[in-house]
N, C-alpha and C. Protein backbone atom coordinates (compact mmCIF):
# COMPACT_ATOMS: atom_id res chain seq x y z
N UNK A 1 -20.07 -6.36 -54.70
CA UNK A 1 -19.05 -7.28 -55.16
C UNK A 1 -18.45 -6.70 -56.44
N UNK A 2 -17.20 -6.45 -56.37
CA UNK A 2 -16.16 -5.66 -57.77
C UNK A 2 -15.73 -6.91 -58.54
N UNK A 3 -16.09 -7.02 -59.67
CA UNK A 3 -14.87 -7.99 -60.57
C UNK A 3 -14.29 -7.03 -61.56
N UNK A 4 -13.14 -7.91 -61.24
CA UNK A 4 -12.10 -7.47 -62.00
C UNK A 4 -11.43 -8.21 -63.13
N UNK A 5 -12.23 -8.14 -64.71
CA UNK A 5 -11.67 -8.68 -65.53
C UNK A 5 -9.83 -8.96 -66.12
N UNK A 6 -9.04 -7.89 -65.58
CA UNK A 6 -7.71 -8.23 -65.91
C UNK A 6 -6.91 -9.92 -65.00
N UNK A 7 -7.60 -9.30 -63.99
CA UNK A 7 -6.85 -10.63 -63.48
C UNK A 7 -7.32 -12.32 -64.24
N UNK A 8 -8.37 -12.33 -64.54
CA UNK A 8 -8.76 -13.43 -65.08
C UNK A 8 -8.63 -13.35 -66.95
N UNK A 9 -8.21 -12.32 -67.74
CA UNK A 9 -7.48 -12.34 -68.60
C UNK A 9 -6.12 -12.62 -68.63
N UNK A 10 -5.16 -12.19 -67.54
CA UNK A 10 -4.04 -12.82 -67.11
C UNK A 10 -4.15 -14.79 -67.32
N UNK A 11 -4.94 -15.08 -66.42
CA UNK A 11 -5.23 -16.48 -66.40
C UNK A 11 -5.42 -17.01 -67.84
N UNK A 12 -6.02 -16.25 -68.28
CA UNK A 12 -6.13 -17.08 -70.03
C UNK A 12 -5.23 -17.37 -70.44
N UNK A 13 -4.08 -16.21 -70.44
CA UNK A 13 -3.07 -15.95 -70.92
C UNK A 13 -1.96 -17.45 -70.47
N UNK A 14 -2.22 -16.88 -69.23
CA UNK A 14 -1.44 -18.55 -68.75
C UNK A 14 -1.78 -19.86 -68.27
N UNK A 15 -2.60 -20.27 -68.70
CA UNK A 15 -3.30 -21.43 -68.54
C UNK A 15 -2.58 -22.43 -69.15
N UNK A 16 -1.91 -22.61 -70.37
CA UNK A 16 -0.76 -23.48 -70.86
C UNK A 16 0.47 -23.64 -69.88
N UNK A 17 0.96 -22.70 -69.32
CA UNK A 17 1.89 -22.71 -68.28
C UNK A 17 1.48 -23.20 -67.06
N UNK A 18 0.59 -23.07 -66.44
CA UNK A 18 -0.06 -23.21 -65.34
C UNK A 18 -0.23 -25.20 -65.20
N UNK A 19 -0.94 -25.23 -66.54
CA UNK A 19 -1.19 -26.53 -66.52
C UNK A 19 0.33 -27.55 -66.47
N UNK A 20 0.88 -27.01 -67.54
CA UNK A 20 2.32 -27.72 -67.71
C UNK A 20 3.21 -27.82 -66.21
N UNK A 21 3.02 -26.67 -65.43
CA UNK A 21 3.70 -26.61 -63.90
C UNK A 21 3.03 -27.46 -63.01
N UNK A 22 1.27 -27.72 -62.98
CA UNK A 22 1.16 -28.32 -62.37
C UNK A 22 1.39 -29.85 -62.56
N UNK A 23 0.80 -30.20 -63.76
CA UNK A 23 0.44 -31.54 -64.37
C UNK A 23 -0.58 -32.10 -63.61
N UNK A 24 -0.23 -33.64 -63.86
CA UNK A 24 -1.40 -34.55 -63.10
C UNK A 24 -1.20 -34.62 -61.56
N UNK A 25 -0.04 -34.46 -61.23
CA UNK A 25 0.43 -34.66 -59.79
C UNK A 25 0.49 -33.68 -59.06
N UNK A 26 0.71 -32.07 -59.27
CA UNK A 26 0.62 -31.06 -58.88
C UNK A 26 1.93 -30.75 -58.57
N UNK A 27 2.22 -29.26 -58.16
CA UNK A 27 3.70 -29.22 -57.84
C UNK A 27 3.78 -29.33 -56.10
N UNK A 28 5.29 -28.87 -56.07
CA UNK A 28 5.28 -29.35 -54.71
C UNK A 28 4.48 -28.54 -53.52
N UNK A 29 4.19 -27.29 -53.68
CA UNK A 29 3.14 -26.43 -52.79
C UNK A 29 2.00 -27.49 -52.57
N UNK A 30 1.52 -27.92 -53.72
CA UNK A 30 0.40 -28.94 -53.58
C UNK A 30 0.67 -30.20 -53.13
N UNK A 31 1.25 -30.69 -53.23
CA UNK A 31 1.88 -31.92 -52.92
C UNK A 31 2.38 -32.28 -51.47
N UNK A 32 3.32 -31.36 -50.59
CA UNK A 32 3.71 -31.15 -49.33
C UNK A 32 2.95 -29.88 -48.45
N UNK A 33 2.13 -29.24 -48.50
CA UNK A 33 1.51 -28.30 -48.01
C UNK A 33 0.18 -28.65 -48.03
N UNK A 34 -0.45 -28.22 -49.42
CA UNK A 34 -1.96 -28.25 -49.30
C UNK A 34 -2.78 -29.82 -49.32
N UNK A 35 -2.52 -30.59 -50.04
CA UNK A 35 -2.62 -32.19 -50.33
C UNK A 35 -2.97 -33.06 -48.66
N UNK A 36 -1.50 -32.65 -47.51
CA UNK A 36 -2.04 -32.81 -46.46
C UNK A 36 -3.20 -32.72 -45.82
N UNK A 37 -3.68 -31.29 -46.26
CA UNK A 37 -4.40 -30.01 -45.38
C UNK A 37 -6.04 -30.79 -45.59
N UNK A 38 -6.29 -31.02 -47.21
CA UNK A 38 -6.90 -31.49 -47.87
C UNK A 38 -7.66 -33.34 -47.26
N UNK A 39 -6.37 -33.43 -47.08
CA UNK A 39 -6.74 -35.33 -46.41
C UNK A 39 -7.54 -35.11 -45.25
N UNK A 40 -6.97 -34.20 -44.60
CA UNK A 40 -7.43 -34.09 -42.88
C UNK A 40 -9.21 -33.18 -43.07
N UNK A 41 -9.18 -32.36 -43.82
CA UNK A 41 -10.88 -31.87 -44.10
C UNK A 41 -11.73 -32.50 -45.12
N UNK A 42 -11.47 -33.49 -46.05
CA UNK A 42 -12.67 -33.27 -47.10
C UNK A 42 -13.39 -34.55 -46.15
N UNK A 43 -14.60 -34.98 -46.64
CA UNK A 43 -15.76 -35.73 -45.94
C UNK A 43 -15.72 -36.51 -46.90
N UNK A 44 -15.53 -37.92 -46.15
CA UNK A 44 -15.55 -38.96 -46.90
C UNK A 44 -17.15 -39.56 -47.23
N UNK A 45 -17.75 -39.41 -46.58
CA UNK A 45 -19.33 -39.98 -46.35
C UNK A 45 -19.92 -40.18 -47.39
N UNK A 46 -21.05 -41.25 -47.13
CA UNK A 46 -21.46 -41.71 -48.40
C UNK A 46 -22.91 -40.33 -48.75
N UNK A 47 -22.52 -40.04 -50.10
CA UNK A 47 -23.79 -39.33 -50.38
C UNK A 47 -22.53 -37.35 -50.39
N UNK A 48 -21.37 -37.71 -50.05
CA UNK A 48 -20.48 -36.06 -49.66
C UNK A 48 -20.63 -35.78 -51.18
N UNK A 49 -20.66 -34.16 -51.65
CA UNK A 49 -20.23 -33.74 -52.94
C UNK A 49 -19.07 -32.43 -52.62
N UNK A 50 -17.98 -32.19 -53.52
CA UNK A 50 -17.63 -31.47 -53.42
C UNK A 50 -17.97 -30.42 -54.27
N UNK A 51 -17.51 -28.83 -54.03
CA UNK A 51 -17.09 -27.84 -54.57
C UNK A 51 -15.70 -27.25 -55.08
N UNK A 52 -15.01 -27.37 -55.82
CA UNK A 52 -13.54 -26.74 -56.55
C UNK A 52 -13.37 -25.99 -56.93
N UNK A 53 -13.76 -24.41 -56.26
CA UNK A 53 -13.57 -23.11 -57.12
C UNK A 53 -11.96 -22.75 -57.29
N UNK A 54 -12.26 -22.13 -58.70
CA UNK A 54 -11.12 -21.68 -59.06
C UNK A 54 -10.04 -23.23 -59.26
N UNK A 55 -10.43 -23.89 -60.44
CA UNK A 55 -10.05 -25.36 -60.35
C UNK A 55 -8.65 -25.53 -61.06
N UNK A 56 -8.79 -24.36 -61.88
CA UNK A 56 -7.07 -24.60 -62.43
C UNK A 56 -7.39 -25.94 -63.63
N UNK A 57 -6.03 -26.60 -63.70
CA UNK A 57 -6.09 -27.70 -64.28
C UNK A 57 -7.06 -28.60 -63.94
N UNK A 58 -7.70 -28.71 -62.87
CA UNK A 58 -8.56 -29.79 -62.19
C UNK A 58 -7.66 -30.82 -61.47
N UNK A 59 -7.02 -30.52 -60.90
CA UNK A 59 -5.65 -30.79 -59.82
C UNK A 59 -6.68 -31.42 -58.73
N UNK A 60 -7.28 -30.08 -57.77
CA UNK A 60 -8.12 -31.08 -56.61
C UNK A 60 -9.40 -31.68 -57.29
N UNK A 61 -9.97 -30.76 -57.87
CA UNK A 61 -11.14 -32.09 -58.70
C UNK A 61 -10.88 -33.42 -59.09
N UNK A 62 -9.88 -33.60 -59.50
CA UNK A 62 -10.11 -35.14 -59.84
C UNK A 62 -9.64 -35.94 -58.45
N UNK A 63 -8.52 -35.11 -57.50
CA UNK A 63 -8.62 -35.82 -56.39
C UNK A 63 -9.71 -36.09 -55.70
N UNK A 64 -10.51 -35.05 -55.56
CA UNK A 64 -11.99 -34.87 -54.70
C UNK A 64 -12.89 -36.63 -55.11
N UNK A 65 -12.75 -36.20 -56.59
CA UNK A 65 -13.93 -37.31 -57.33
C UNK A 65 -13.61 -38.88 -56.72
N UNK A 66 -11.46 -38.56 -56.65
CA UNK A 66 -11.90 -40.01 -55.72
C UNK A 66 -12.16 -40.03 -54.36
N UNK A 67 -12.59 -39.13 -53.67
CA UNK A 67 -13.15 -39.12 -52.77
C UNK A 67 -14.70 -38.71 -52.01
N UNK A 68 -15.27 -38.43 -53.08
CA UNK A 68 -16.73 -37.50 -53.19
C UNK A 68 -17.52 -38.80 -54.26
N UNK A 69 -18.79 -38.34 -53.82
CA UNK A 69 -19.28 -39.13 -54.91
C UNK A 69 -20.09 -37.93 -56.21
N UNK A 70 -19.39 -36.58 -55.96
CA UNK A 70 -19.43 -35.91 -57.20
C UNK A 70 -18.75 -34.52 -56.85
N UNK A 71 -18.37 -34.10 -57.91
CA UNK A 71 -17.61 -33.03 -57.31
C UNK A 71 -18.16 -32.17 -58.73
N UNK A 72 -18.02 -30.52 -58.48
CA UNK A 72 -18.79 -29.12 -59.47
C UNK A 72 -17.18 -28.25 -59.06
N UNK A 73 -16.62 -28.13 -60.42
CA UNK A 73 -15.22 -27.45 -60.76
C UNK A 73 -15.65 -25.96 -61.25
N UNK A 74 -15.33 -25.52 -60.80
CA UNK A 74 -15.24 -24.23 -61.52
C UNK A 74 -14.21 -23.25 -61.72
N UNK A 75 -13.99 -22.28 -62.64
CA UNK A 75 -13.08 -21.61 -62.25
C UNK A 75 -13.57 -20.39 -63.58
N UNK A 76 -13.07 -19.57 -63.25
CA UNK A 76 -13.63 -18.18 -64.42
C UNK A 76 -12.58 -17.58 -65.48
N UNK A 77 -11.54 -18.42 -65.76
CA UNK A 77 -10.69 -18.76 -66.94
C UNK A 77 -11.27 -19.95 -67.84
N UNK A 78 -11.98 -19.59 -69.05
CA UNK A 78 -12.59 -20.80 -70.12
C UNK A 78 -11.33 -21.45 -70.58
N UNK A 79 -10.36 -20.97 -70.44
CA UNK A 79 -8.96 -21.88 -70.60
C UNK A 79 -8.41 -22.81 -69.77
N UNK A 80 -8.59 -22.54 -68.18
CA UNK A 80 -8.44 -23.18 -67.24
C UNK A 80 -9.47 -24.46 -67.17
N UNK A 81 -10.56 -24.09 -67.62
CA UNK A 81 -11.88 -24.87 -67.69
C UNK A 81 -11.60 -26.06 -68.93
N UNK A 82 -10.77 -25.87 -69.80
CA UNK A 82 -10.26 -27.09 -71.01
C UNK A 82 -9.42 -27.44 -70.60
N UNK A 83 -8.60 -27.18 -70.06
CA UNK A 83 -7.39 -27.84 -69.48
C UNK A 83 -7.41 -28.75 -68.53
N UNK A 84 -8.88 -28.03 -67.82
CA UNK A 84 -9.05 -29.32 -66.49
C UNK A 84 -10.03 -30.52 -67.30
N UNK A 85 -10.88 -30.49 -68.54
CA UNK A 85 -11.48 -31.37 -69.00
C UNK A 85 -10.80 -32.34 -69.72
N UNK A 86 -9.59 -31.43 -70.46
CA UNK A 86 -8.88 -32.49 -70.79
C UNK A 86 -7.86 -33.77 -69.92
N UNK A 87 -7.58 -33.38 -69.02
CA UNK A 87 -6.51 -33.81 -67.83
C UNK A 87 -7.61 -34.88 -67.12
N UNK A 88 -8.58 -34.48 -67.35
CA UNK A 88 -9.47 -35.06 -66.59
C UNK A 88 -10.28 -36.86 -67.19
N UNK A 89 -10.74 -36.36 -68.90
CA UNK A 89 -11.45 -36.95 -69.45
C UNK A 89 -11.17 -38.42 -69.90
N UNK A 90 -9.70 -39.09 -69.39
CA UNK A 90 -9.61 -40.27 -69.28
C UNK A 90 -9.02 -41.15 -68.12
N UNK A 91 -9.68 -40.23 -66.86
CA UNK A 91 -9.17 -40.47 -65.52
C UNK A 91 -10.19 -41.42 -65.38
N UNK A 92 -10.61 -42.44 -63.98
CA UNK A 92 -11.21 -43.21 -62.98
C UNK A 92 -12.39 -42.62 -63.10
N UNK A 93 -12.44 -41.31 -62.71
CA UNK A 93 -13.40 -40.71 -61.78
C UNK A 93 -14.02 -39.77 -62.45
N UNK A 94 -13.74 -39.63 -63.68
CA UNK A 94 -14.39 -39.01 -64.56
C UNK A 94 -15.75 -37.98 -64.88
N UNK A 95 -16.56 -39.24 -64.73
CA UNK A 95 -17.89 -39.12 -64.86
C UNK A 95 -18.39 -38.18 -63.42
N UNK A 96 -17.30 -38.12 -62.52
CA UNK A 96 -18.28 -37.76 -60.77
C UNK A 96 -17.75 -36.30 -61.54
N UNK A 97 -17.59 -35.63 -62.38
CA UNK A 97 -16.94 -34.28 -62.31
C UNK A 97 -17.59 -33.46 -63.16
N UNK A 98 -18.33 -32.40 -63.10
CA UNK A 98 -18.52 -31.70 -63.78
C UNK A 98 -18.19 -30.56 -63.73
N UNK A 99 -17.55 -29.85 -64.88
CA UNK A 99 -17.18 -28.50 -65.04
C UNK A 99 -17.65 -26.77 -65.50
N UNK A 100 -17.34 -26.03 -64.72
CA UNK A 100 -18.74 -25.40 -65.14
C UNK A 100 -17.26 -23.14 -64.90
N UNK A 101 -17.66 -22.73 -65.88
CA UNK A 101 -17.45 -21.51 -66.25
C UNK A 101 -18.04 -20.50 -64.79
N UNK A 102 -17.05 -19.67 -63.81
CA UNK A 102 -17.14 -19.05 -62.81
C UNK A 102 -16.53 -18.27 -62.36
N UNK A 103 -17.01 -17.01 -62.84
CA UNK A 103 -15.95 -16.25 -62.06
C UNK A 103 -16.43 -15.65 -60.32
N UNK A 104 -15.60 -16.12 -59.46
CA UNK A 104 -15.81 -15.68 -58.14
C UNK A 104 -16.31 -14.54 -57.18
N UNK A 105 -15.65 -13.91 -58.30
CA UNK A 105 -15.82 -12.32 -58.08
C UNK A 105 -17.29 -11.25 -58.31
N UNK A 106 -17.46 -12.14 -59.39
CA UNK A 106 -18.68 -11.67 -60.08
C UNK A 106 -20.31 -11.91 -59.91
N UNK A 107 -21.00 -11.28 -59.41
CA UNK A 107 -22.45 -11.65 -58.36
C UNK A 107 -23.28 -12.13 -59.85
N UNK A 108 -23.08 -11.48 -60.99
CA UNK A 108 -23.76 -12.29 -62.15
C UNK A 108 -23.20 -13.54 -62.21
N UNK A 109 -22.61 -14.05 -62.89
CA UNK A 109 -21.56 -15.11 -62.61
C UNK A 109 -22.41 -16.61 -61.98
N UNK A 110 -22.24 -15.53 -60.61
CA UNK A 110 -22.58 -16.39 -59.37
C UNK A 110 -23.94 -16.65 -59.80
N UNK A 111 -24.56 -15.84 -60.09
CA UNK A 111 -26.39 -15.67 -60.27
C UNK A 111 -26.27 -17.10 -61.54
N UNK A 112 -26.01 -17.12 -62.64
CA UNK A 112 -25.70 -17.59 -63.58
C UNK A 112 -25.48 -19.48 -63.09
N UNK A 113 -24.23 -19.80 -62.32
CA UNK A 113 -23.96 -20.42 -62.23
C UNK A 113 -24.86 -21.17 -61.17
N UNK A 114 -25.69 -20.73 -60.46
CA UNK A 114 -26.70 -21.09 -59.54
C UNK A 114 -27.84 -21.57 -60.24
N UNK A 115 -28.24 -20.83 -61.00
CA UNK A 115 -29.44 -21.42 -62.14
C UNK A 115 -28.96 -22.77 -62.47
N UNK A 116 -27.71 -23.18 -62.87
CA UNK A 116 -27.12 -24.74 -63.38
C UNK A 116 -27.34 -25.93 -62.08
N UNK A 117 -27.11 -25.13 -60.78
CA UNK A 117 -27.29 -25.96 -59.76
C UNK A 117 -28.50 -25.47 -58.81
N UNK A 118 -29.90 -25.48 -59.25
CA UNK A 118 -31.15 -24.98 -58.50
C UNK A 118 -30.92 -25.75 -56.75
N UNK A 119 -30.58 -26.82 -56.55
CA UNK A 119 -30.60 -27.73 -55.51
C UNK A 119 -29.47 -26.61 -53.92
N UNK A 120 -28.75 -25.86 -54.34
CA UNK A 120 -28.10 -25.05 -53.72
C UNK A 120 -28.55 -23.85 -53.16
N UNK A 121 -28.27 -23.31 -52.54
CA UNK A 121 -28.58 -21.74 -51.62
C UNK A 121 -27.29 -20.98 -51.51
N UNK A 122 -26.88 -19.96 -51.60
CA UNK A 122 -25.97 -19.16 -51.74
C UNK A 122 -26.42 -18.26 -50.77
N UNK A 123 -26.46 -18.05 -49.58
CA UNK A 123 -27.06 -16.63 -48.69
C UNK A 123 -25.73 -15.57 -48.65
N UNK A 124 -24.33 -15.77 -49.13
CA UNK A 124 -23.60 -14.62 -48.77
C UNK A 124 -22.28 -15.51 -49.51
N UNK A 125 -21.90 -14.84 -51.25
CA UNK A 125 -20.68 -14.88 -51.56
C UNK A 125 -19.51 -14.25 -51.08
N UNK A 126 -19.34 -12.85 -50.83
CA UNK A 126 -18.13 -12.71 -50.38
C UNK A 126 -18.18 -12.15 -48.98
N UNK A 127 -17.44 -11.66 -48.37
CA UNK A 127 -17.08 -11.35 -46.64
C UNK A 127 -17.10 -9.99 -47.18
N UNK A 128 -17.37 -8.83 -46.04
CA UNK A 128 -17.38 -7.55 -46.41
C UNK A 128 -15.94 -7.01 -46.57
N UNK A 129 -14.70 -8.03 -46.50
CA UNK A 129 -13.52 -7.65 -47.13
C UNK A 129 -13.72 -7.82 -48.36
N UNK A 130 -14.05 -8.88 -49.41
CA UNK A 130 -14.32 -8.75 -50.23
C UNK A 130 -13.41 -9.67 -51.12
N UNK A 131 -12.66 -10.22 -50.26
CA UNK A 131 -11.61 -11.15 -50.82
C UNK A 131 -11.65 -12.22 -50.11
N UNK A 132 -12.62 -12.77 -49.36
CA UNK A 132 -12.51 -13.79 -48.73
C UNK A 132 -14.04 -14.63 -49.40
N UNK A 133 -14.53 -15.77 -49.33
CA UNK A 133 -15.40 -15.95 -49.95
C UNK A 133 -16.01 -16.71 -48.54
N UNK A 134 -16.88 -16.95 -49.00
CA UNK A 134 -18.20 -17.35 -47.73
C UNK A 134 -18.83 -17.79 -48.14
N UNK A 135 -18.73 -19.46 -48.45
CA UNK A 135 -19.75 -20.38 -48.88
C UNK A 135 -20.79 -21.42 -47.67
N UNK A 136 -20.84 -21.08 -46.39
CA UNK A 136 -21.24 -21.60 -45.47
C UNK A 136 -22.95 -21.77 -45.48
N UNK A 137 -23.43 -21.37 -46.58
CA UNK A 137 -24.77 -21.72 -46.52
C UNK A 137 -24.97 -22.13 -48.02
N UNK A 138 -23.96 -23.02 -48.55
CA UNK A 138 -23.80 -22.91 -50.27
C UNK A 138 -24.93 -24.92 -49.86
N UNK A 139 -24.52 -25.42 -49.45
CA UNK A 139 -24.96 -26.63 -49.44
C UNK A 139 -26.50 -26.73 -48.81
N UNK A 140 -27.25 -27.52 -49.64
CA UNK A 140 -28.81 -27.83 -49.11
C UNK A 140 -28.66 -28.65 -47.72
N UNK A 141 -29.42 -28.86 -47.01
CA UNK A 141 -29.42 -29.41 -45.60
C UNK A 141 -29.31 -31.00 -45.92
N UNK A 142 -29.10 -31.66 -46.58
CA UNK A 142 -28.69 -33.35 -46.64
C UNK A 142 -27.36 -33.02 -47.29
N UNK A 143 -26.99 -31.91 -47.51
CA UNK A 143 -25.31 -32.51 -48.23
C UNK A 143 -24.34 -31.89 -47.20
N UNK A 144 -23.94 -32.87 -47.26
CA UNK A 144 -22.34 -33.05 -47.00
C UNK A 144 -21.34 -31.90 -47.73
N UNK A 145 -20.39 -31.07 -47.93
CA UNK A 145 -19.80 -30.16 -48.54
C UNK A 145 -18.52 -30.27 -48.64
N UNK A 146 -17.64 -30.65 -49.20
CA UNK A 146 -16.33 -30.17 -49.18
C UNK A 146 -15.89 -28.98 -50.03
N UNK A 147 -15.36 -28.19 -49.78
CA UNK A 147 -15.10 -26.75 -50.69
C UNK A 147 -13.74 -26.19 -50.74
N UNK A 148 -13.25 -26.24 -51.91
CA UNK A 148 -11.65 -26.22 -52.28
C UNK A 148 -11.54 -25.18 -52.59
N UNK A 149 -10.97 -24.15 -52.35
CA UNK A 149 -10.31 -22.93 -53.25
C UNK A 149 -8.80 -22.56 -53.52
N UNK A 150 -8.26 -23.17 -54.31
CA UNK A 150 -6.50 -23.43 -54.39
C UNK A 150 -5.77 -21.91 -54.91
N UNK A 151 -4.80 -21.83 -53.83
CA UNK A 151 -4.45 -20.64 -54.19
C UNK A 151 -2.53 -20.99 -54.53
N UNK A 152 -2.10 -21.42 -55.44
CA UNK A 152 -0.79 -22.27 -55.25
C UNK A 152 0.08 -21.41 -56.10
């Protein structure tokens, strides 16, 4: 697994922009495209948690939270990661959200961010392309999973 620190220095860089384009409502990619896509897969069930990699502002996280009874944000911009706490920290759903520092790319990272959630199994982060991610064994056998990765 290669990470590549420029691209996620980019993100620092624009994380004020990013946030301001999306806001609370998201733009319209999100809004008429993915938002749909989103209604028709996440699991409503009692006891579902989600996953939000790469969370951005926390755009689908706080949607998730009203639909999950907890949702784990991540994303591997620490700028992206304040932006979604702030946007977040006087919403409804608040409390179901926790945010947590990730970069995707990165098998430390990943190692790192697994220690925070022991209750999980990770058997295979990325696809041998290497750009596709593969979380299909990320959830313990009683959970429920929904898993967001917004690419907008």
């Amino acid at each position: 697994m290669v990470s590549s620190q420029a691209p996620l220095a980019s993100w620092e860089t624009f994380a004020l922009s990013w946030d301001k384009g999306m806001g609370d409502e998201g733009n319209d990619y999100f809004r008429f495209l993915e938002l749909p896509i989103l209604e028709k897969l996440v699991d409503r069930s009692q006891g579902s948690r989600a996953l939000d990699l790469a969370t951005g502002n926390g755009l689908v996280a706080r949607w998730l939270a009203e639909k999950s009874d907890s949702v784990i944000a991540t994303d591997g911009a620490v700028a992206m990661i304040e932006y979604a706490k702030a946007r977040t920290e006087s919403t409804q759903h608040a409390d179901k959200i926790s945010f947590h520092h990730l970069d995707v790319t990165s098998e430390s990272s990943w190692n790192a961010f697994m220690a925070l959630e022991p209750s999980y199994t990770v058997s295979s982060y990325l696809t041998s392309d290497e750009n596709e991610l593969n979380c299909t064994n990320f959830a313990d056998a009683t959970t429920r999973m929904t898993t967001s990765m917004s690419s907008q």
